[in-house]
C-alpha atoms as a PDB file:
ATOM      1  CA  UNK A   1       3.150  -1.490   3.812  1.00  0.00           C
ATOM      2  CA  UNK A   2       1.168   1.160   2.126  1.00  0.00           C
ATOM      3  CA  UNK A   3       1.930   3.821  -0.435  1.00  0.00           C
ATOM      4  CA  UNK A   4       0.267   6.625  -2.342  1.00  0.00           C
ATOM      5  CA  UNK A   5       1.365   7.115  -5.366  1.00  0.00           C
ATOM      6  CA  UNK A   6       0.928  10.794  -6.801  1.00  0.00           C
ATOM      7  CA  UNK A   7       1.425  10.453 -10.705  1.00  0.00           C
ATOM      8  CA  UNK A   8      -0.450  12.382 -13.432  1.00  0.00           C
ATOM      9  CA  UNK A   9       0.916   9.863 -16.312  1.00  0.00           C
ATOM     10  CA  UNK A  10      -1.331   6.953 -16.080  1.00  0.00           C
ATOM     11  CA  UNK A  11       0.903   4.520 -18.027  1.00  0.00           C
ATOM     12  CA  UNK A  12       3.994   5.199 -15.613  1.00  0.00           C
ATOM     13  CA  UNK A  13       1.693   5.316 -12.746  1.00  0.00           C
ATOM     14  CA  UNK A  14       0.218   1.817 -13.901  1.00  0.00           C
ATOM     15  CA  UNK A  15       4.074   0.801 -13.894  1.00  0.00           C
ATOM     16  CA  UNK A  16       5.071   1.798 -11.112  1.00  0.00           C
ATOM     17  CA  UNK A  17       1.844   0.335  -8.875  1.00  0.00           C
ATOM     18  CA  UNK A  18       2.597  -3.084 -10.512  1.00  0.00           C
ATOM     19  CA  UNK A  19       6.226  -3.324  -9.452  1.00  0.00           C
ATOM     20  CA  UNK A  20       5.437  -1.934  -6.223  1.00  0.00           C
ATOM     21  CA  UNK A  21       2.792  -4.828  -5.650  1.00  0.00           C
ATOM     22  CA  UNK A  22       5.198  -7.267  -7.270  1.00  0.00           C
ATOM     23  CA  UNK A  23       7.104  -6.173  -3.758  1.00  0.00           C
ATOM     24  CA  UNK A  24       4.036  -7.212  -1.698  1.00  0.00           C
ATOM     25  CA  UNK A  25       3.206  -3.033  -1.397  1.00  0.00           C
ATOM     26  CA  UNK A  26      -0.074  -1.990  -0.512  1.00  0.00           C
ATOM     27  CA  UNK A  27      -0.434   1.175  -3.129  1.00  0.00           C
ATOM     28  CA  UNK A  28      -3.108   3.783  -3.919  1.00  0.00           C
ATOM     29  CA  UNK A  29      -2.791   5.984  -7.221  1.00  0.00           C
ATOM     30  CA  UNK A  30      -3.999   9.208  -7.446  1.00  0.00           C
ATOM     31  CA  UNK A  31      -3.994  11.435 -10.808  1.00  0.00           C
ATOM     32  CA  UNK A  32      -4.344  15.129  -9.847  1.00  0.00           C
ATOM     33  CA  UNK A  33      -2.703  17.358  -6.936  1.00  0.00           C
ATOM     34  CA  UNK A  34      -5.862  17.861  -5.004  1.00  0.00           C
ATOM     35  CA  UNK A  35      -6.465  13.938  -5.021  1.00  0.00           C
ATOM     36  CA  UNK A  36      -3.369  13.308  -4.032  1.00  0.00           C
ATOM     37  CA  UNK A  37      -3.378  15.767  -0.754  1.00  0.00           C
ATOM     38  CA  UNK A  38      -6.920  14.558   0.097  1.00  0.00           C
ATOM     39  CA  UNK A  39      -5.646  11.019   0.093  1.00  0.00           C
ATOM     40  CA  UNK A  40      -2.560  12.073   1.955  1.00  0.00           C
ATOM     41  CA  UNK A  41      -4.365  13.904   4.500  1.00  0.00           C
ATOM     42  CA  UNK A  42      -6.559  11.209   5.006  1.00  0.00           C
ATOM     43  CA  UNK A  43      -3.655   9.308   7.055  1.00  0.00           C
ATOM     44  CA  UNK A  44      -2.720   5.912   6.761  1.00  0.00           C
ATOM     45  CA  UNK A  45       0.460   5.639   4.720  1.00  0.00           C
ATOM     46  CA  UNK A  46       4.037   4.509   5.146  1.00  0.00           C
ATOM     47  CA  UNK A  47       5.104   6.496   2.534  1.00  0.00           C
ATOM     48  CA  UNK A  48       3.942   8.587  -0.178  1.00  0.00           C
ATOM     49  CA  UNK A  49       5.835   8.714  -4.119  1.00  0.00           C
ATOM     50  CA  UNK A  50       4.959  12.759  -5.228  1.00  0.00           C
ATOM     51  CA  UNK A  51       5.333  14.114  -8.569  1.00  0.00           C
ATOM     52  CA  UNK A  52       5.853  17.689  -8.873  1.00  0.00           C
ATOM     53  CA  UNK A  53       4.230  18.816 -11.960  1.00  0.00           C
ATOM     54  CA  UNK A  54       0.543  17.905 -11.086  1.00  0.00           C
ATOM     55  CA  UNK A  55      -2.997  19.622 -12.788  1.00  0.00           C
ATOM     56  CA  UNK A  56      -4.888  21.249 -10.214  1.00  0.00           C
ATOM     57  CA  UNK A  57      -1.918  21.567  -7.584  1.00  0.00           C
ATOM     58  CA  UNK A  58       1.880  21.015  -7.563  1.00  0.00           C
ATOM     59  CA  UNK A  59       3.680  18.854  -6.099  1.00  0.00           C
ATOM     60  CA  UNK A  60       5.644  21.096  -3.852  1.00  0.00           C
ATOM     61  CA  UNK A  61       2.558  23.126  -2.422  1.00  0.00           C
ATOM     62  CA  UNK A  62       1.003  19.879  -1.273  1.00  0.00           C
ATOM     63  CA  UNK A  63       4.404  19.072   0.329  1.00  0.00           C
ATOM     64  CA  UNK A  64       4.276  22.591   2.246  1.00  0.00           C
ATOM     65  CA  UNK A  65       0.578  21.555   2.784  1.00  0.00           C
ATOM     66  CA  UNK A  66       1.467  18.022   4.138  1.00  0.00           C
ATOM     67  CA  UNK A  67       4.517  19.081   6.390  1.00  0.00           C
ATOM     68  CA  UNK A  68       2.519  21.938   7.778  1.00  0.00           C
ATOM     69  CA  UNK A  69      -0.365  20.141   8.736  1.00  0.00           C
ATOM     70  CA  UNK A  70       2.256  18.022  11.113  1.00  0.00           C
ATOM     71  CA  UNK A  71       1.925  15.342   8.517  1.00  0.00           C
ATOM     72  CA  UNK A  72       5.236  13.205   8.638  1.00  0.00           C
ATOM     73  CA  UNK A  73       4.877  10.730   6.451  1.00  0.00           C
ATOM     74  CA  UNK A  74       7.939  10.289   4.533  1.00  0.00           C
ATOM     75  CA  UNK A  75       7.798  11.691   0.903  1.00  0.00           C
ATOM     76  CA  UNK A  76       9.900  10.610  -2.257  1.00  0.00           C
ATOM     77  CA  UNK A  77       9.825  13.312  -4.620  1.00  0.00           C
ATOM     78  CA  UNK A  78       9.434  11.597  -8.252  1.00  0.00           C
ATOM     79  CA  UNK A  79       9.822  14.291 -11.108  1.00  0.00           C
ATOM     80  CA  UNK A  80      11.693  15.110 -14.463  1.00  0.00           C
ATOM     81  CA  UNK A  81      12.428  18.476 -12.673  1.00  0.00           C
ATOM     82  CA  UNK A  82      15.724  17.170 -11.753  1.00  0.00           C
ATOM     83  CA  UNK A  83      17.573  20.559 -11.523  1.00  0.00           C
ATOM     84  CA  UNK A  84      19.999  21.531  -8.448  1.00  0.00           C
ATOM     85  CA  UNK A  85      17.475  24.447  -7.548  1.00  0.00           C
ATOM     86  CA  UNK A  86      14.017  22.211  -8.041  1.00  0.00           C
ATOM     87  CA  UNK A  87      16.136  19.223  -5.486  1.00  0.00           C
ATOM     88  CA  UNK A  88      17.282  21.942  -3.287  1.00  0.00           C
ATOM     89  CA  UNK A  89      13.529  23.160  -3.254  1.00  0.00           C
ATOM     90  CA  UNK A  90      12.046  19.542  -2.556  1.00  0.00           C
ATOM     91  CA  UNK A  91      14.392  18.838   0.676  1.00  0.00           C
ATOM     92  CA  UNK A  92      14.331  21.701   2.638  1.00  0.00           C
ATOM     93  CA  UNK A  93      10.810  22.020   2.037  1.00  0.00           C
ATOM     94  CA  UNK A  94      10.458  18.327   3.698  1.00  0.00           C
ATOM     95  CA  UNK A  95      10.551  15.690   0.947  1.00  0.00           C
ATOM     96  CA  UNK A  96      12.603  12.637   2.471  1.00  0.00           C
ATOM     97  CA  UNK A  97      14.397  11.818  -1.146  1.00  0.00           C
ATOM     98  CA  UNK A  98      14.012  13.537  -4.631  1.00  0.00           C
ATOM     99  CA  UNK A  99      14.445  10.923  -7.697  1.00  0.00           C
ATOM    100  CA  UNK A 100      14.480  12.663 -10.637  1.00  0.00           C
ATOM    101  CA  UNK A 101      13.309  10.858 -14.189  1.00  0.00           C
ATOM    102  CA  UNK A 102      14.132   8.853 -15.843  1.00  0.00           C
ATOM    103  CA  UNK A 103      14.632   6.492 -12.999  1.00  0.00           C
ATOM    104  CA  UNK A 104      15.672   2.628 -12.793  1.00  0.00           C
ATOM    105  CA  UNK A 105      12.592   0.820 -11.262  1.00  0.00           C
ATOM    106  CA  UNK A 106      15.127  -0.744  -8.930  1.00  0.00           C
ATOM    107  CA  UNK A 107      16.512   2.500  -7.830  1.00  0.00           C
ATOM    108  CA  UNK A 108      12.642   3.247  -6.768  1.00  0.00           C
ATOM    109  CA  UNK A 109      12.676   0.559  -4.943  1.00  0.00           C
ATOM    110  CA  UNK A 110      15.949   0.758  -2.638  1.00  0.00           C
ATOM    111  CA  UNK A 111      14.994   4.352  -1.808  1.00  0.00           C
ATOM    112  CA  UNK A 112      11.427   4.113  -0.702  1.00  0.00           C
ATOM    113  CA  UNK A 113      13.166   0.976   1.252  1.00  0.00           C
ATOM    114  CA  UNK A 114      15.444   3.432   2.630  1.00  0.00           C
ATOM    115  CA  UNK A 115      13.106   6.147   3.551  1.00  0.00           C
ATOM    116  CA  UNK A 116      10.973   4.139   5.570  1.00  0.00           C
ATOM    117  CA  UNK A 117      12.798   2.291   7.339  1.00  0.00           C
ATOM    118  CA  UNK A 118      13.764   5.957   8.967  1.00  0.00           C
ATOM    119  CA  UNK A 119      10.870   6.572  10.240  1.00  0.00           C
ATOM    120  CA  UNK A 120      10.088   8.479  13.384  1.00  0.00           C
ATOM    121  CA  UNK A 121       9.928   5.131  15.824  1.00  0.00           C
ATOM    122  CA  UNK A 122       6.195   5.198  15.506  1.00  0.00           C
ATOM    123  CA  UNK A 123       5.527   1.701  15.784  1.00  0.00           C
ATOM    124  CA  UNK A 124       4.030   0.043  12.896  1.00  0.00           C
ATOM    125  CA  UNK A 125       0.782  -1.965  12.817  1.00  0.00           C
ATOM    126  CA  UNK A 126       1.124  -5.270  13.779  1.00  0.00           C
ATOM    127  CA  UNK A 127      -0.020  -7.484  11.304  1.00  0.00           C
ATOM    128  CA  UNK A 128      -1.843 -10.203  13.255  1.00  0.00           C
ATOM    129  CA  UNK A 129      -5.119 -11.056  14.205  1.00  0.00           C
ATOM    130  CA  UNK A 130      -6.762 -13.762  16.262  1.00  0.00           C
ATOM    131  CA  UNK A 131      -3.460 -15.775  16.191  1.00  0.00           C
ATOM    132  CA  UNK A 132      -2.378 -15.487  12.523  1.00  0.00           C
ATOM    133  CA  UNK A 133       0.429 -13.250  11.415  1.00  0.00           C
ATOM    134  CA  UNK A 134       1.874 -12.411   8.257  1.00  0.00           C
ATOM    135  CA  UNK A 135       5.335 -11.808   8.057  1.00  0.00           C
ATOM    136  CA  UNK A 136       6.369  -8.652   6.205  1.00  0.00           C
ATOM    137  CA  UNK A 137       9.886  -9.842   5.339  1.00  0.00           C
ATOM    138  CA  UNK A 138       9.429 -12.997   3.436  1.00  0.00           C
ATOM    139  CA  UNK A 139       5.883 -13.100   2.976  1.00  0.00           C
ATOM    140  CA  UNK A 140       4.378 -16.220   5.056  1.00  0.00           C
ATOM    141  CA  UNK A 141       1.245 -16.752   6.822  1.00  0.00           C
ATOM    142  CA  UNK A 142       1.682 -18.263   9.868  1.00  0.00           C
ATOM    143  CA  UNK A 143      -0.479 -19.727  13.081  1.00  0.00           C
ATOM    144  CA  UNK A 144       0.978 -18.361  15.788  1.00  0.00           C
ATOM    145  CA  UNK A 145       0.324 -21.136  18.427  1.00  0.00           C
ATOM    146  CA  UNK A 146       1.784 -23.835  16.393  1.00  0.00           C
ATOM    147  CA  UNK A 147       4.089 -22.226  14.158  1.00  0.00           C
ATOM    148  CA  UNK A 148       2.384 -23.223  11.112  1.00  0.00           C
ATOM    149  CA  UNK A 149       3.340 -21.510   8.712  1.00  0.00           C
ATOM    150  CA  UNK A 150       2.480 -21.112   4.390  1.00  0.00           C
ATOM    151  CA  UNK A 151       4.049 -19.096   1.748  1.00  0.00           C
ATOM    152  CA  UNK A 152       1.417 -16.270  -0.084  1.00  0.00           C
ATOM    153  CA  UNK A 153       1.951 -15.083  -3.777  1.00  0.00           C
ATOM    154  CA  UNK A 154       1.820 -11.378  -4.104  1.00  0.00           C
ATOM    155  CA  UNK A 155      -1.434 -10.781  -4.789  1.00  0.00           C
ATOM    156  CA  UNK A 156      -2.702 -13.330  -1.553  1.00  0.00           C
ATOM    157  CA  UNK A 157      -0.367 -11.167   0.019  1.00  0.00           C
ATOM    158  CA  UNK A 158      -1.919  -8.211  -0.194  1.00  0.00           C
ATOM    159  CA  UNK A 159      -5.356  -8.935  -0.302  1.00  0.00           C
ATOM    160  CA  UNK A 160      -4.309 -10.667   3.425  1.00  0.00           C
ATOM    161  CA  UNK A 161      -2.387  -7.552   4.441  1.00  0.00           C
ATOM    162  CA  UNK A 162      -5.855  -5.674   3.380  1.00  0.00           C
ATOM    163  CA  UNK A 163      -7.956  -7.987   5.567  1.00  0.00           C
ATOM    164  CA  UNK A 164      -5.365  -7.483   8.357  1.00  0.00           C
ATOM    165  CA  UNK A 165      -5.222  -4.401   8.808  1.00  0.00           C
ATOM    166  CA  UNK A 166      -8.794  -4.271   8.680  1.00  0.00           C
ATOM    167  CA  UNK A 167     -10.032  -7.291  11.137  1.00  0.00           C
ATOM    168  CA  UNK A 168     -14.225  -7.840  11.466  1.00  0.00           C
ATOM    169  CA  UNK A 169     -14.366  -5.425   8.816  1.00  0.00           C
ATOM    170  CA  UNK A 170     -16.422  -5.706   5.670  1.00  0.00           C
ATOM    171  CA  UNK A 171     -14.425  -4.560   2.868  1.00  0.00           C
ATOM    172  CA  UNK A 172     -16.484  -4.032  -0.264  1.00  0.00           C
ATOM    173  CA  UNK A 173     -15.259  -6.378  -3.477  1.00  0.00           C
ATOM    174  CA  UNK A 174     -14.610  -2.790  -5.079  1.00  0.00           C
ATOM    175  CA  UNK A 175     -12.372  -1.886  -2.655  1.00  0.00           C
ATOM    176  CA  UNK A 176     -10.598  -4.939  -2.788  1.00  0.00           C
ATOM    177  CA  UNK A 177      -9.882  -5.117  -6.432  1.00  0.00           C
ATOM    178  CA  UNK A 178      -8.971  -1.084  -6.492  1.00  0.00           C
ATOM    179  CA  UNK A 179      -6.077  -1.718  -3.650  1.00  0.00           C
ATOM    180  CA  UNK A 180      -4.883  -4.867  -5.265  1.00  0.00           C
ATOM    181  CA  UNK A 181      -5.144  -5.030  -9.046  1.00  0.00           C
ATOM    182  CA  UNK A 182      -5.338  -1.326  -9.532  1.00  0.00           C
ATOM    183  CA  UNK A 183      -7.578   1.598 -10.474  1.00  0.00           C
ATOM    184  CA  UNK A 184      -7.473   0.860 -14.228  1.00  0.00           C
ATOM    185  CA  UNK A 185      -7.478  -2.961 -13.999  1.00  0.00           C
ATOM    186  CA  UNK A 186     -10.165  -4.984 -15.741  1.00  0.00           C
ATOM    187  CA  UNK A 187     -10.155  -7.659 -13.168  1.00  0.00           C
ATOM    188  CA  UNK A 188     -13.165  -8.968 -12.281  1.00  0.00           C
ATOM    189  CA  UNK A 189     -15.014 -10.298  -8.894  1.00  0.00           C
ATOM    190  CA  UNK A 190     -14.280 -13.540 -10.332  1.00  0.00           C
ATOM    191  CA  UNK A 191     -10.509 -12.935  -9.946  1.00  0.00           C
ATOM    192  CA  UNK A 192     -11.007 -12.144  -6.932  1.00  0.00           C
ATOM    193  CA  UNK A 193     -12.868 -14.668  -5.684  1.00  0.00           C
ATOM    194  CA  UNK A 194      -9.997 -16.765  -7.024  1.00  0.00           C
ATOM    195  CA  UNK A 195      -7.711 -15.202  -4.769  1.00  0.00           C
ATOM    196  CA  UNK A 196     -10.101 -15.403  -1.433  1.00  0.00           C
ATOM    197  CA  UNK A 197     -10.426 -18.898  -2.173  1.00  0.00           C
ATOM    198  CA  UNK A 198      -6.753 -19.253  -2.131  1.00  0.00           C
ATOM    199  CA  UNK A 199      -6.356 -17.794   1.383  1.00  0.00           C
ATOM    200  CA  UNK A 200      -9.246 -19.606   2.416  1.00  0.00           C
ATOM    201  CA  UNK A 201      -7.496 -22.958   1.815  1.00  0.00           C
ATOM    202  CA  UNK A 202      -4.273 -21.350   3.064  1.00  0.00           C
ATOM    203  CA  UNK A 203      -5.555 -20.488   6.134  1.00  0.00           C
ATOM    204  CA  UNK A 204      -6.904 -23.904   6.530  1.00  0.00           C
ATOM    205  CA  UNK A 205      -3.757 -25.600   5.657  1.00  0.00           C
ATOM    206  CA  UNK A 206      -2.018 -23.824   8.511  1.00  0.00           C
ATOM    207  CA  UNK A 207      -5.187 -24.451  10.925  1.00  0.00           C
ATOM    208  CA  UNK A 208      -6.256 -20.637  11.722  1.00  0.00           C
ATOM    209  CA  UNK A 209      -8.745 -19.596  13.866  1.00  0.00           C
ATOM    210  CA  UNK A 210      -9.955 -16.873  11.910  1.00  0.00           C
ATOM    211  CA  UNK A 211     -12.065 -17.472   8.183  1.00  0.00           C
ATOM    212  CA  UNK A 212     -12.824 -15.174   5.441  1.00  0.00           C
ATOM    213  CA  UNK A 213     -16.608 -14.561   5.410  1.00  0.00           C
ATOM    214  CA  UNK A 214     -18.653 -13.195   2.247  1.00  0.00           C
ATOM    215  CA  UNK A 215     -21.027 -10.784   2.978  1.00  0.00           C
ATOM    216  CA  UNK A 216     -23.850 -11.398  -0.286  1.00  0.00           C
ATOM    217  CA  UNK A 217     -23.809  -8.182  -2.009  1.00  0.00           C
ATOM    218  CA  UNK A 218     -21.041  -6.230   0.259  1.00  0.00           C
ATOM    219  CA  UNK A 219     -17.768  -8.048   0.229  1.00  0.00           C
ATOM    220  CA  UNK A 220     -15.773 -10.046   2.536  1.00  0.00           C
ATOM    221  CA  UNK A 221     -14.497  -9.850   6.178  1.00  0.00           C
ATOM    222  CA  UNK A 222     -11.711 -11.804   8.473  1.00  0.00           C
ATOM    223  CA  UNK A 223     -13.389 -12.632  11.311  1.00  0.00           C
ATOM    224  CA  UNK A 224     -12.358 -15.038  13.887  1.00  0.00           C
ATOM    225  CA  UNK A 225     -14.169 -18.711  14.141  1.00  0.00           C
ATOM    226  CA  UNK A 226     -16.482 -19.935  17.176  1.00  0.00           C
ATOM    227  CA  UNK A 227     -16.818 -17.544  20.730  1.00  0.00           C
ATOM    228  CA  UNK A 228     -15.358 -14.098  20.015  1.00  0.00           C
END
């Protein structure tokens, strides 16, 4: 599942994205209002987490922005502006749930839970490709024709939801490290080449049919092994 996470105050933003991928969440930060609605326009999400007071635009105008463009992605307003008026304000103008600060990170948690699991029936994208799936609920990695199935930490589970959702793509190591370990995060390639070597011997424990192929100087792709 993936999230955008509109939060001017890097050090709760950097909080926030951590527990969130503790949780096996896909997330994207963004620092400023126009950021935020260019990401949100962009498509893509399951949810976005919207502060109010933003620089450059406010929460609630790229709310009205989102919600009139026919986007219906559902929105937690996240904001010390916790007065009746400001909540009042947030729901009728679309938000899905207004959390006001300070917040318990658990509390986070069980509503953005809630508020997608709502949803508008649109049906979610599978996460499976050329006969390996990986289960959303408790995290596993599993060949499809013989059941075969392996347990991923959190970060092999994302980077494996990224690759997913992204099949015979070449996904830049940038890319990969920004999604996974964060905007501010002095990871290196070396971590993450860590990580894809996990999968790689994960995906061979279970007997996949698909690899993870580097790309010298690009990144890496999940393609599928022998005739296409």
């Amino acid at each position: 599942m993936r999230i955008l996470l509109v939060e001017d105050e890097k050090n709760l933003s950097a909080a926030v994205c951590r527990l969130l991928r503790e949780e096996r969440f896909v997330v994207d930060p963004a620092y400023t209002g126009p950021d935020g609605l260019d990401c949100a326009l962009s498509g893509g999400y399951d949810a976005i987490i919207l502060d109010v007071m933003l620089p450059g635009m406010d929460g609630f105008t790229i709310l009205n922005r989102l919600r009139g463009e026919g986007v219906k992605t559902p929105v937690m307003m996240l904001t010390a502006r916790g007065d009746l008026q400001d909540r009042i304000r947030g729901l009728e103008g679309g938000a899905d749930y207004y959390l006001p600060k300070p917040f318990q990170m658990g509390e986070l948690i069980a509503c953005l839970k809630a508020i997608t699991r709502r949803g508008d029936g649109a049906p979610v994208m599978a996460l499976s490709f050329g006969g390996v799936s990986l289960s959303e609920k408790d995290g596993k990695l599993q060949n499809d024709a013989t059941g075969q199935s392996v347990k991923l930490g959190a970060k092999e589970y994302q980077l494996m939801e990224l690759f997913l959702r992204n099949p015979a793509q070449i996904l830049p190591k940038e890319t990969l490290i920004e999604r996974v370990w964060g905007y501010d995060s002095d990871a290196e390639y070396n971590n993450l080449e860590v990580y894809v070597s996990f999968l790689r011997k994960k995906l061979g424990f279970i007997g996949a049919g698909v690899k993870l192929k580097a790309t010298r100087g690009l990144g890496y792709s999940l393609e599928q092994e022998g005739p296409q």
